[in-house]
C-alpha atoms as a PDB file:
ATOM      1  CA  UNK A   1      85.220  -7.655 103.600  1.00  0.00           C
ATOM      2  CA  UNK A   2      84.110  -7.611 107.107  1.00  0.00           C
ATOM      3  CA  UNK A   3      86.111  -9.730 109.672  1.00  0.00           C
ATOM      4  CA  UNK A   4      83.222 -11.299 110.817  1.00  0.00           C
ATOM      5  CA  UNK A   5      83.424 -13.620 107.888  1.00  0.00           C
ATOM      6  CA  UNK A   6      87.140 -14.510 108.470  1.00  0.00           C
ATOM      7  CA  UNK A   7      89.729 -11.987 109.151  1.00  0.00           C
ATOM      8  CA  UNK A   8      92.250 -11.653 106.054  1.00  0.00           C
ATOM      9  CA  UNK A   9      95.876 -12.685 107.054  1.00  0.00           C
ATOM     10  CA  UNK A  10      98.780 -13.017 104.991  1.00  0.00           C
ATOM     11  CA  UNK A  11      99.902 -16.548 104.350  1.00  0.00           C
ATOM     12  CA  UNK A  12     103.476 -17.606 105.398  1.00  0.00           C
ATOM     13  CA  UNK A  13     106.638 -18.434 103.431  1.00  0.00           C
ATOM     14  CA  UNK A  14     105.732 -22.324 103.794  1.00  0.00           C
ATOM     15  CA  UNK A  15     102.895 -21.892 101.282  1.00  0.00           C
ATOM     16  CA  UNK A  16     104.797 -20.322  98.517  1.00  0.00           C
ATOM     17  CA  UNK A  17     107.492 -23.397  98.623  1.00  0.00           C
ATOM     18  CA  UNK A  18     104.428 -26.142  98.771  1.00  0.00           C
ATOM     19  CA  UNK A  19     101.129 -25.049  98.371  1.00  0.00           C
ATOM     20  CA  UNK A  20      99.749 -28.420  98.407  1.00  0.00           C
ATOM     21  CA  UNK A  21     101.429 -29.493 102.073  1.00  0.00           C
ATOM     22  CA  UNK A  22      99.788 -25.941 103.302  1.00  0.00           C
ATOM     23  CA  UNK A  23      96.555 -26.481 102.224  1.00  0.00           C
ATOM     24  CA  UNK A  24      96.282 -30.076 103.086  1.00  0.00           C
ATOM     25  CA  UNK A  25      97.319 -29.285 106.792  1.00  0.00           C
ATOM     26  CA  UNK A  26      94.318 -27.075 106.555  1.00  0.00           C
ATOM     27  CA  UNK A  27      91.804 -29.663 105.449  1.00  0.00           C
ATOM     28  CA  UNK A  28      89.651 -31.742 108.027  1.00  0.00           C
ATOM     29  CA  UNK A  29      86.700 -34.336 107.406  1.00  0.00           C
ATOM     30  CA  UNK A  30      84.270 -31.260 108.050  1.00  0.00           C
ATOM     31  CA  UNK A  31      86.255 -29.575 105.264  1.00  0.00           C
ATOM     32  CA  UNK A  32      87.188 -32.380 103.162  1.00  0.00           C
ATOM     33  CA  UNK A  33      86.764 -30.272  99.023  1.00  0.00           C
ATOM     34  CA  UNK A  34      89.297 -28.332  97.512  1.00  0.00           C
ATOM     35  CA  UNK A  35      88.452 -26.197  94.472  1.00  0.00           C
ATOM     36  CA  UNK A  36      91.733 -24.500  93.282  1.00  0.00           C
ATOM     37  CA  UNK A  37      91.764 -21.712  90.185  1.00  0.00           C
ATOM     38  CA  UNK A  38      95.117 -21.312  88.042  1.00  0.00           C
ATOM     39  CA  UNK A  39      96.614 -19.935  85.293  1.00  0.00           C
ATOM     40  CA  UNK A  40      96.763 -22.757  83.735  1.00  0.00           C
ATOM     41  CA  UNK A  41      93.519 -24.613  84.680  1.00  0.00           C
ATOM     42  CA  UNK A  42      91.239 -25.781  87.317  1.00  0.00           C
ATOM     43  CA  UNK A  43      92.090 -28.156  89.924  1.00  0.00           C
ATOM     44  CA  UNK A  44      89.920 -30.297  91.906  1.00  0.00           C
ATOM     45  CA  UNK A  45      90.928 -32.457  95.420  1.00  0.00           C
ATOM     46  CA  UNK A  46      89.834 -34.510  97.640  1.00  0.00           C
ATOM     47  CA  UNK A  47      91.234 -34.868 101.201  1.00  0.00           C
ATOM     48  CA  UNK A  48      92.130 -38.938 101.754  1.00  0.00           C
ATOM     49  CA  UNK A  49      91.807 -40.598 105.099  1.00  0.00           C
ATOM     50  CA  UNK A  50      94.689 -40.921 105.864  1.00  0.00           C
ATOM     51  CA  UNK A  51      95.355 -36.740 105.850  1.00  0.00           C
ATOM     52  CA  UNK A  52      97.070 -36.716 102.032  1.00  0.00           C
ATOM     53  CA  UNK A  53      95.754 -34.419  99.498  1.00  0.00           C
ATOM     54  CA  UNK A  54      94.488 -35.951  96.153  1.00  0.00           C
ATOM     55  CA  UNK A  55      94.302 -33.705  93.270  1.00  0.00           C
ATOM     56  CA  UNK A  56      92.733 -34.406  90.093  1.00  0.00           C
ATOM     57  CA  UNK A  57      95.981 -33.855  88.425  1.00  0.00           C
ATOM     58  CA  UNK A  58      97.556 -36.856  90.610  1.00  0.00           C
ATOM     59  CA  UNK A  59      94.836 -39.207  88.813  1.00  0.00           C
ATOM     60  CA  UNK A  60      94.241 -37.945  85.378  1.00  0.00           C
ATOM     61  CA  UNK A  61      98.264 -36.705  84.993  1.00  0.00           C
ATOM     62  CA  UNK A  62      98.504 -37.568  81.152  1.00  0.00           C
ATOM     63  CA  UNK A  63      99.297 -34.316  80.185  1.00  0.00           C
ATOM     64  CA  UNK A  64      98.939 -35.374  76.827  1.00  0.00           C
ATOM     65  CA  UNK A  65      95.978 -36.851  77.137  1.00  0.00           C
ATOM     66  CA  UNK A  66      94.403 -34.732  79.670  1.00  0.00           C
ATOM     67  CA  UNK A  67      96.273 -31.189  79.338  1.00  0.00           C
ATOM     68  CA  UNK A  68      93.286 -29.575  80.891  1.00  0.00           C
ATOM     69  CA  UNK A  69      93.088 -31.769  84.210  1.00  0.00           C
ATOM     70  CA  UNK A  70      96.568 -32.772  84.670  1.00  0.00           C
ATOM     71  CA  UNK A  71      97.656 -28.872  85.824  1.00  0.00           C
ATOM     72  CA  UNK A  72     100.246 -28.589  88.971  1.00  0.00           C
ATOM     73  CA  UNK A  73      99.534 -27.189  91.807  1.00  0.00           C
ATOM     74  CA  UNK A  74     102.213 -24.141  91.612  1.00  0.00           C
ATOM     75  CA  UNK A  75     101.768 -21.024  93.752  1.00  0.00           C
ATOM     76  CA  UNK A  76     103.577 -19.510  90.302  1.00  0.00           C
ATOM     77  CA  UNK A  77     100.222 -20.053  88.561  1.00  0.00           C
ATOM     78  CA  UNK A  78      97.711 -20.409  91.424  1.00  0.00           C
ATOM     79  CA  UNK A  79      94.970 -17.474  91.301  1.00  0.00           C
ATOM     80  CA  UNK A  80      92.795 -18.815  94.464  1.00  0.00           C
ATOM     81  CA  UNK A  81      92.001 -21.690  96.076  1.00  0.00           C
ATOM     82  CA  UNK A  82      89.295 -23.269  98.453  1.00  0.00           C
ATOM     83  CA  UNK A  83      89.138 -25.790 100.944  1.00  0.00           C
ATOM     84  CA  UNK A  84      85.698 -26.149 101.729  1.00  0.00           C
ATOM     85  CA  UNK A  85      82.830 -28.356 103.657  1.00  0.00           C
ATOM     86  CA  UNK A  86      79.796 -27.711 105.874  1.00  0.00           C
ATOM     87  CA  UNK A  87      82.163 -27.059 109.029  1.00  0.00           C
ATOM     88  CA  UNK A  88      83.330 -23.497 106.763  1.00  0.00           C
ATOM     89  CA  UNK A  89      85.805 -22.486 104.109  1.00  0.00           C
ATOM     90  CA  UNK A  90      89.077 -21.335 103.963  1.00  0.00           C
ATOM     91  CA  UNK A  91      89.637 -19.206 100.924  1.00  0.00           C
ATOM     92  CA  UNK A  92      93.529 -18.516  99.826  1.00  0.00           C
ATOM     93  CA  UNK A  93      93.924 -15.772  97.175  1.00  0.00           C
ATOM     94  CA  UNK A  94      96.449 -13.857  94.924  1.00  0.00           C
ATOM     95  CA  UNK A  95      97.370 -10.226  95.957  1.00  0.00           C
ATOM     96  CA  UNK A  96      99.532  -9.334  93.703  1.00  0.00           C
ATOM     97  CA  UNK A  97     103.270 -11.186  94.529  1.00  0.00           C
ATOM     98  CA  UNK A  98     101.790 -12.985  97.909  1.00  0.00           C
ATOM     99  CA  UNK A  99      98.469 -14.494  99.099  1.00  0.00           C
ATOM    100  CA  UNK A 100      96.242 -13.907 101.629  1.00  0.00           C
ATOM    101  CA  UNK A 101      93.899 -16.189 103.115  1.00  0.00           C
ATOM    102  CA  UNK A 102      90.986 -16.077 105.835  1.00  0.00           C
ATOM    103  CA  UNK A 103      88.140 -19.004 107.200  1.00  0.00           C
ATOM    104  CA  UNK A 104      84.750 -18.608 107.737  1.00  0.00           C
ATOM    105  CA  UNK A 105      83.817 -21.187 110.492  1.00  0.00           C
ATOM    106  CA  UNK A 106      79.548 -20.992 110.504  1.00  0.00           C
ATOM    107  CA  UNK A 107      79.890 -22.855 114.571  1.00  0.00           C
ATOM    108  CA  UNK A 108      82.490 -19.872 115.993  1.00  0.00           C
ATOM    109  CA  UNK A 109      80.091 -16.964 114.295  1.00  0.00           C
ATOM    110  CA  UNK A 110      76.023 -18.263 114.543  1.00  0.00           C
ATOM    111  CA  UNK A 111      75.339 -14.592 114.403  1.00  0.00           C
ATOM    112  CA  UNK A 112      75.936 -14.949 110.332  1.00  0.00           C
ATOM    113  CA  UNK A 113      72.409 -14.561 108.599  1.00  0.00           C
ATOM    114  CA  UNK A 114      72.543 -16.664 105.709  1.00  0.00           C
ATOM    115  CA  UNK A 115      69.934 -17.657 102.872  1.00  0.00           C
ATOM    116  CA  UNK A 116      69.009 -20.942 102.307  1.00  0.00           C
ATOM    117  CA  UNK A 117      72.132 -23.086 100.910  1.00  0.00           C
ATOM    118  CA  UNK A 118      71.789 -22.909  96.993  1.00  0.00           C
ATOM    119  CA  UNK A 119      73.051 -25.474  94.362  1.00  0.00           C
ATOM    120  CA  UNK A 120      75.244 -24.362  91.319  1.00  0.00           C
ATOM    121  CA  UNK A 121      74.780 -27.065  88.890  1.00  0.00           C
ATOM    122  CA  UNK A 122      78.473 -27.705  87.361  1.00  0.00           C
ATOM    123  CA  UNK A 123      78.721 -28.183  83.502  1.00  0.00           C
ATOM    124  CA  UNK A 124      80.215 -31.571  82.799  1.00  0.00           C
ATOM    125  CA  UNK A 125      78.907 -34.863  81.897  1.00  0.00           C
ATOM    126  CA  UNK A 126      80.938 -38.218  81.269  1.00  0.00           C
ATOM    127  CA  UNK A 127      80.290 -41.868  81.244  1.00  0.00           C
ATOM    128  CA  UNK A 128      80.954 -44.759  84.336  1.00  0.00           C
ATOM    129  CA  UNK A 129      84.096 -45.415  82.178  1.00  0.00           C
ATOM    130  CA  UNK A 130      85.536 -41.487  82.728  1.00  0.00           C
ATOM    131  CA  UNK A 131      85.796 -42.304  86.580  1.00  0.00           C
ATOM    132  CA  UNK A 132      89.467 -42.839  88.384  1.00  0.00           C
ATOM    133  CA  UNK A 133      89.619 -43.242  91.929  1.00  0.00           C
ATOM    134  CA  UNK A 134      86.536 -41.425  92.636  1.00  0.00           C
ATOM    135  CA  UNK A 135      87.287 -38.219  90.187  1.00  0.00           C
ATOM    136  CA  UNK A 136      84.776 -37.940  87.384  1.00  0.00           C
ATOM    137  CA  UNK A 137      86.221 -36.724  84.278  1.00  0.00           C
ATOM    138  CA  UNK A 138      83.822 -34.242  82.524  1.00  0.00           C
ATOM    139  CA  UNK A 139      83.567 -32.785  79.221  1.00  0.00           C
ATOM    140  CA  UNK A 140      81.114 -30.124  77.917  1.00  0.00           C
ATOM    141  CA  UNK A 141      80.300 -28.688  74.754  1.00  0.00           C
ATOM    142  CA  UNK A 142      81.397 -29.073  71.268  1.00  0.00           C
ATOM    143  CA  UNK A 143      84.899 -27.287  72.745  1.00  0.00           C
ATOM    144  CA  UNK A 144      85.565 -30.501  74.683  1.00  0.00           C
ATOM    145  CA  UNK A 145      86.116 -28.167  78.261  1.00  0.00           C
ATOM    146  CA  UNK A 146      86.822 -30.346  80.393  1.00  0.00           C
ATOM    147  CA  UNK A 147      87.493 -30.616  84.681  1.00  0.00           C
ATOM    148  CA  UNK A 148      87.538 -33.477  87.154  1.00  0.00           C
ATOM    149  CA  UNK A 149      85.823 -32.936  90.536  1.00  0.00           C
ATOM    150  CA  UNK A 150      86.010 -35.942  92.784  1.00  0.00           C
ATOM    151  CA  UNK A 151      82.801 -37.076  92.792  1.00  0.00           C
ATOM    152  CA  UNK A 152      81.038 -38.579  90.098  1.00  0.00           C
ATOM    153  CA  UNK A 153      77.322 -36.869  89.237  1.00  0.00           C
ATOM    154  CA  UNK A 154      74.079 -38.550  89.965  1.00  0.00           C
ATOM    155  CA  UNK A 155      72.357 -40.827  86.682  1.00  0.00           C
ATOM    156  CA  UNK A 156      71.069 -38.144  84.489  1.00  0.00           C
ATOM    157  CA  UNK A 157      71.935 -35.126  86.525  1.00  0.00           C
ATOM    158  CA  UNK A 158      74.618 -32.728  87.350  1.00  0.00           C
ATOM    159  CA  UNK A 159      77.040 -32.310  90.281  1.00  0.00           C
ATOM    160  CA  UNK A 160      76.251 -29.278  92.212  1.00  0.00           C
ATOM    161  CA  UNK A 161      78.327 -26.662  94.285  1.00  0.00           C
ATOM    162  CA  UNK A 162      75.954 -25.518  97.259  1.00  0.00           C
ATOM    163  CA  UNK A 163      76.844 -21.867  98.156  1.00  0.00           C
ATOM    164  CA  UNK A 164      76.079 -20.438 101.028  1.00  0.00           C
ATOM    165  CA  UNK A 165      75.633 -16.204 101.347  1.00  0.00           C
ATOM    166  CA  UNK A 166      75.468 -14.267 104.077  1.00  0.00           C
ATOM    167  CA  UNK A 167      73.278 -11.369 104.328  1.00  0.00           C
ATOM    168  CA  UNK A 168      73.727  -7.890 105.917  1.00  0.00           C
ATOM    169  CA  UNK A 169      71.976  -4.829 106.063  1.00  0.00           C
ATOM    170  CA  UNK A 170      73.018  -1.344 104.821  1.00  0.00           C
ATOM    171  CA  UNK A 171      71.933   2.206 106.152  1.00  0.00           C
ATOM    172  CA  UNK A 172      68.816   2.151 104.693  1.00  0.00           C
ATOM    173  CA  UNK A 173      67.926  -1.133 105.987  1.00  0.00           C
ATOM    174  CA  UNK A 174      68.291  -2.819 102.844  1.00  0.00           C
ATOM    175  CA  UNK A 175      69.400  -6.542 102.591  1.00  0.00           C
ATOM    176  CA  UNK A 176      72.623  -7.180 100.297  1.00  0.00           C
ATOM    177  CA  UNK A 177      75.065 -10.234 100.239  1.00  0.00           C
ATOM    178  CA  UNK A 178      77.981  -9.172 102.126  1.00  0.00           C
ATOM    179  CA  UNK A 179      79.615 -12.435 101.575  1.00  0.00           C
ATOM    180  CA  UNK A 180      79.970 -16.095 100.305  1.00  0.00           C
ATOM    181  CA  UNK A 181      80.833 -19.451 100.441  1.00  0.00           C
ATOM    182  CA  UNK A 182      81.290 -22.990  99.469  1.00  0.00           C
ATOM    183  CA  UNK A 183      79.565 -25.125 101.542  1.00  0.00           C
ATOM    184  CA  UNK A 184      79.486 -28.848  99.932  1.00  0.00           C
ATOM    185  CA  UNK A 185      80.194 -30.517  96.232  1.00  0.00           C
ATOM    186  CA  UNK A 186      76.936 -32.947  95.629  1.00  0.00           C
END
């Protein structure tokens, strides 16, 4: 990956002791979503006013109810994780025994050529009653899958991830996606 879309940098020993205080010192109101990818699930958050990182898991933490929602944040199990917004994205990820992490920031680079945002429509549908302090429970499919973003969907449509890819240009002139990011959860 070029370093024009965030140079890679090893993340500290703070983040392996508590991955949540790292990454929430890292969110802002321009940056306010965190998508997070584990071993044992997928977790949603939401930064607070006040600073404080909620996680679905904090809201939905019946693990007996909920098994699927109500997963730790643990840098034992974590695979990647996002903070995200339309000021950029910071993107934290598993090499091997560490992490590395880098931030695309769209304001310090405008010489990023991107397409036109695009919405990824996120499987999940629930009912007003599947809503806790502003996470939406979702469920798809006869398998029951099931996540918690925090946001509930629009009547009779979806949430949506908007991505945002930025293009480059190879030898031969020809356009390819170099790289990409989450922009906004809608």
């Amino acid at each position: 990956m070029s370093t024009k879309y965030g140079e890679p940098k090893p993340v500290d020993a703070a983040f392996a002791d508590d991955p949540r205080a790292w990454l929430a010192a890292w969110m802002k109101e321009g940056m306010p979503w965190l998508l997070a990818h584990a071993d044992d699930g997928v977790i949603w958050g939401r930064r607070e006013p006040d600073g404080t990182l909620l996680l679905s898991s904090d809201v939905f933490k019946d693990g007996d109810k909920y098994p699927a929602i109500a997963v730790p944040l643990r840098a034992k199990t974590l695979q990647q994780a996002r903070i995200f917004g339309p000021e950029g994205e910071l993107l934290v990820w598993r090499t091997g025994s560490t992490f590395t992490w880098r931030q695309i920031r769209d304001s310090e680079h405008p010489e990023l050529e991107g397409l036109p945002d695009q919405p990824c429509l996120l499987w999940g549908l629930g009912g007003p009653e599947d809503v806790q302090q502003g996470f939406a429970l979702l469920k798809e499919g006869a398998q029951g899958m099931r996540h918690a973003p925090p946001k509930w969907p629009p009547a009779k449509g979806r949430l949506a991830l908007w991505v945002r890819h930025y293009v480059e240009y190879d030898d031969q002139g020809q356009a390819y996606v170099a790289c990409s990011r989450l922009v906004d959860l809608t």
